[in-house]
C-alpha atoms as a PDB file:
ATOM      1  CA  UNK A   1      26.356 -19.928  17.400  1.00  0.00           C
ATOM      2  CA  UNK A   2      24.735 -16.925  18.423  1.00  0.00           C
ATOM      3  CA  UNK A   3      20.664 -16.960  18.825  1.00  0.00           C
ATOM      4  CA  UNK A   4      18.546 -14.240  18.862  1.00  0.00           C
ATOM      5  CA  UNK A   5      14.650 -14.056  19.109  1.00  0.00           C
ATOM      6  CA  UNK A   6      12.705 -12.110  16.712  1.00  0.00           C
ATOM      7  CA  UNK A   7      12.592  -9.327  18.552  1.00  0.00           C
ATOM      8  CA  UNK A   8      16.028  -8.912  18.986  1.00  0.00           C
ATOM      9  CA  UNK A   9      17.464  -9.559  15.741  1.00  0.00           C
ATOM     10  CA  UNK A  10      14.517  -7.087  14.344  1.00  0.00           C
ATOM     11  CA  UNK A  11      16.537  -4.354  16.471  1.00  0.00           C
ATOM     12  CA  UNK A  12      19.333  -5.205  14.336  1.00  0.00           C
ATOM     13  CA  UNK A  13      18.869  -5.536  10.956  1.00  0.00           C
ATOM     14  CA  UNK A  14      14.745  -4.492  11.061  1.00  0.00           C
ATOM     15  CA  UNK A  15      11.940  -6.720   8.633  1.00  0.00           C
ATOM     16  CA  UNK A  16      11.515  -6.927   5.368  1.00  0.00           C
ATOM     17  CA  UNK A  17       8.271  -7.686   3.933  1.00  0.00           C
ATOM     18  CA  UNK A  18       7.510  -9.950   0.623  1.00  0.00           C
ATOM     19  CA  UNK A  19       4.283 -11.513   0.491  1.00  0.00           C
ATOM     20  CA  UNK A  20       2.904 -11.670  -2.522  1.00  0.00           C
ATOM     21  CA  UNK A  21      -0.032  -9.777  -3.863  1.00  0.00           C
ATOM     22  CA  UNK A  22      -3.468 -10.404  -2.770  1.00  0.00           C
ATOM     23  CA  UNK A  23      -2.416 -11.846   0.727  1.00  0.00           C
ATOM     24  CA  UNK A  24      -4.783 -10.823   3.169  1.00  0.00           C
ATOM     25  CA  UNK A  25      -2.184 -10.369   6.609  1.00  0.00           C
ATOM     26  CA  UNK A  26       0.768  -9.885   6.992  1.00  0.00           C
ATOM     27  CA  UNK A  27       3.887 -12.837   7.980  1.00  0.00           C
ATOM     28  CA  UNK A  28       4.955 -10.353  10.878  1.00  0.00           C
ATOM     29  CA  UNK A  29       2.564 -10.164  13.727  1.00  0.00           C
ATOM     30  CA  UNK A  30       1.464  -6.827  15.140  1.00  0.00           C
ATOM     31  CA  UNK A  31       2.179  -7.060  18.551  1.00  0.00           C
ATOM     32  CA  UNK A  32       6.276  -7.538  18.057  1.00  0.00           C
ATOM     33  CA  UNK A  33       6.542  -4.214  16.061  1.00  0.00           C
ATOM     34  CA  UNK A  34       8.364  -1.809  18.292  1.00  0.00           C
ATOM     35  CA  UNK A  35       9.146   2.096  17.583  1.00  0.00           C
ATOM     36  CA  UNK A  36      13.188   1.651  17.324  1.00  0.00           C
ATOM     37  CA  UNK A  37      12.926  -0.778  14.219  1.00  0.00           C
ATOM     38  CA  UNK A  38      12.490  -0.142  10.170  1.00  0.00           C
ATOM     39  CA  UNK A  39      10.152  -2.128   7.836  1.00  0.00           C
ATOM     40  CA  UNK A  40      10.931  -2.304   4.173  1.00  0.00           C
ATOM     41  CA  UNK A  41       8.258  -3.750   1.753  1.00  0.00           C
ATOM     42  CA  UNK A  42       8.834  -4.944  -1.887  1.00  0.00           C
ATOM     43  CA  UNK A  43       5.573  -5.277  -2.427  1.00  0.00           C
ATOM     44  CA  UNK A  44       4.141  -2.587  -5.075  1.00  0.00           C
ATOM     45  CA  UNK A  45       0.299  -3.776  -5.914  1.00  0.00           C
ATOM     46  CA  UNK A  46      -1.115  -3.038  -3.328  1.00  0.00           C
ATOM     47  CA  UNK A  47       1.148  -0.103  -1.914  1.00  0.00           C
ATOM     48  CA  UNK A  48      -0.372  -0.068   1.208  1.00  0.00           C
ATOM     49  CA  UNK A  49       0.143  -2.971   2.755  1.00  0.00           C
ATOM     50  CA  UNK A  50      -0.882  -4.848   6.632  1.00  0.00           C
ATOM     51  CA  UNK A  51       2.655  -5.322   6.868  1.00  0.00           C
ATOM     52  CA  UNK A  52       3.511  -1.187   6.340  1.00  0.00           C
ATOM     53  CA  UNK A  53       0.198   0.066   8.375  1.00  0.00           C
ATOM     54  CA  UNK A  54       1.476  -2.033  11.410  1.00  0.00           C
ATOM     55  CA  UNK A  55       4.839  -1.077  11.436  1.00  0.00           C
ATOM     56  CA  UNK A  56       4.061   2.726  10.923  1.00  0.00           C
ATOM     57  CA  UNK A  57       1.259   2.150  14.126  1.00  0.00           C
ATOM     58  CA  UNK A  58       4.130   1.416  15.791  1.00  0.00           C
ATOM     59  CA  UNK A  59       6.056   4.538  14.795  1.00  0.00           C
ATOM     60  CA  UNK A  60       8.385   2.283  12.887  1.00  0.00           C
ATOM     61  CA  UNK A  61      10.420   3.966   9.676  1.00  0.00           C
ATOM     62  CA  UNK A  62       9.092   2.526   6.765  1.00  0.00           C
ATOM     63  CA  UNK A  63       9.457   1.789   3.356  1.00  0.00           C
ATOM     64  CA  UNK A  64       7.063   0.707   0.229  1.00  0.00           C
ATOM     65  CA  UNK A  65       7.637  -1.328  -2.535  1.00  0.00           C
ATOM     66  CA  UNK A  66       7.379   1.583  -4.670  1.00  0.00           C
ATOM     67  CA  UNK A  67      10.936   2.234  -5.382  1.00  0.00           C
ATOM     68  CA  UNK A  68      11.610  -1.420  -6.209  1.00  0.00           C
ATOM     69  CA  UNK A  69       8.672  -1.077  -9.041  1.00  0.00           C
ATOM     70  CA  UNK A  70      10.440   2.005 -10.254  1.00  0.00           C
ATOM     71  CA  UNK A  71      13.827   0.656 -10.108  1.00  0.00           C
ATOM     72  CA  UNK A  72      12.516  -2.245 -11.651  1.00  0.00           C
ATOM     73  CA  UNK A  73      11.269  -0.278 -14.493  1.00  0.00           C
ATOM     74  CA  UNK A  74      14.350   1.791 -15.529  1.00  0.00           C
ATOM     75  CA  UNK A  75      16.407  -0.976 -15.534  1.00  0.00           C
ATOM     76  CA  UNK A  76      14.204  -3.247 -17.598  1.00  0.00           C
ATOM     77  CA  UNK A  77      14.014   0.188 -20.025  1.00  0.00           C
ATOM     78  CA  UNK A  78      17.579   0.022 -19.847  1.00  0.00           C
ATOM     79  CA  UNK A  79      18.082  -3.555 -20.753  1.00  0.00           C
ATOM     80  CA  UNK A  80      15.391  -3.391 -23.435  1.00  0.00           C
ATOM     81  CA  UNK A  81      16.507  -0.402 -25.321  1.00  0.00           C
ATOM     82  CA  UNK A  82      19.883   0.231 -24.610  1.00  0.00           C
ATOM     83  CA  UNK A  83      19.386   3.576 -23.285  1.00  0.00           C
ATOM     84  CA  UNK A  84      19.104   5.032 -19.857  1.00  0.00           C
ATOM     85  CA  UNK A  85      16.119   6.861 -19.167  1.00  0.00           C
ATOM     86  CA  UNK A  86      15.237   9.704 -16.922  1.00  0.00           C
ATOM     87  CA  UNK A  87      14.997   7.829 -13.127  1.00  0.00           C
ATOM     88  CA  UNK A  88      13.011  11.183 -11.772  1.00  0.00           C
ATOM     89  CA  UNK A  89      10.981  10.968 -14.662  1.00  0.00           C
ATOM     90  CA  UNK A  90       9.722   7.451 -13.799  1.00  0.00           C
ATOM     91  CA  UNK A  91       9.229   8.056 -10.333  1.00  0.00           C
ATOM     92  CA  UNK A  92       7.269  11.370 -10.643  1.00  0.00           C
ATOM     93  CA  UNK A  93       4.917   9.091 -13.465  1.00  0.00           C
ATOM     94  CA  UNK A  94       4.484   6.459 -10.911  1.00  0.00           C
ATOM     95  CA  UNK A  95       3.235   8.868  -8.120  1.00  0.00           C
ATOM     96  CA  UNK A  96       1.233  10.826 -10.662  1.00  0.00           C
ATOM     97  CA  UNK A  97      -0.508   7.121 -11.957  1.00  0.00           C
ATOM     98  CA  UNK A  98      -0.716   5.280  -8.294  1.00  0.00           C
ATOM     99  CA  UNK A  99      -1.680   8.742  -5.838  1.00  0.00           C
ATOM    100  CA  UNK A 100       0.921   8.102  -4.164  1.00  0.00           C
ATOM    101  CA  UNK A 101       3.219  10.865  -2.502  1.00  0.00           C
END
């Protein structure tokens, strides 16, 4: 059995974050954030999240939950209606409605 602190395994396979909406922190502390790992967040209300601004303070690559919310959407379109709809059209509606890049 192999056993590997936080820290280490982070280098591997980097953190993803899920805490639901309205939590105040963020499950990953601050201080163990380090420049060679990636942070992915499925959390899309809010978008910016303590979980993202830490890991980008620490010149981490990072993710938002935006393309979850959008991926979310066009397949629950699909499902629905039967149809597939325009994915860059979603996406470019989302940004437009949140201010987000």
């Amino acid at each position: 059995m192999i056993v590997l602190s936080l820290t280490q395994a982070a280098v591997r396979i980097g953190i993803v974050g899920d805490l639901c909406a309205g939590y105040p922190g963020s499950a990953f502390p601050r201080e163990f954030w380090e420049s060679h790992m990636w942070a992915a967040d499925i959390v899309y209300f809010p978008l910016r999240t303590k979980f993202l601004t830490d890991s980008k303070r620490a010149d981490c690559r990072a993710m938002a939950g935006s393309g979850m919310a959008v991926n979310q959407a066009v397949h629950s379109f699909s499902l629905i209606t039967g149809h597939l709809p325009d994915q860059a059209r979603f996406e470019e509606t989302f940004h437009r409605l949140t201010g987000q890049p």
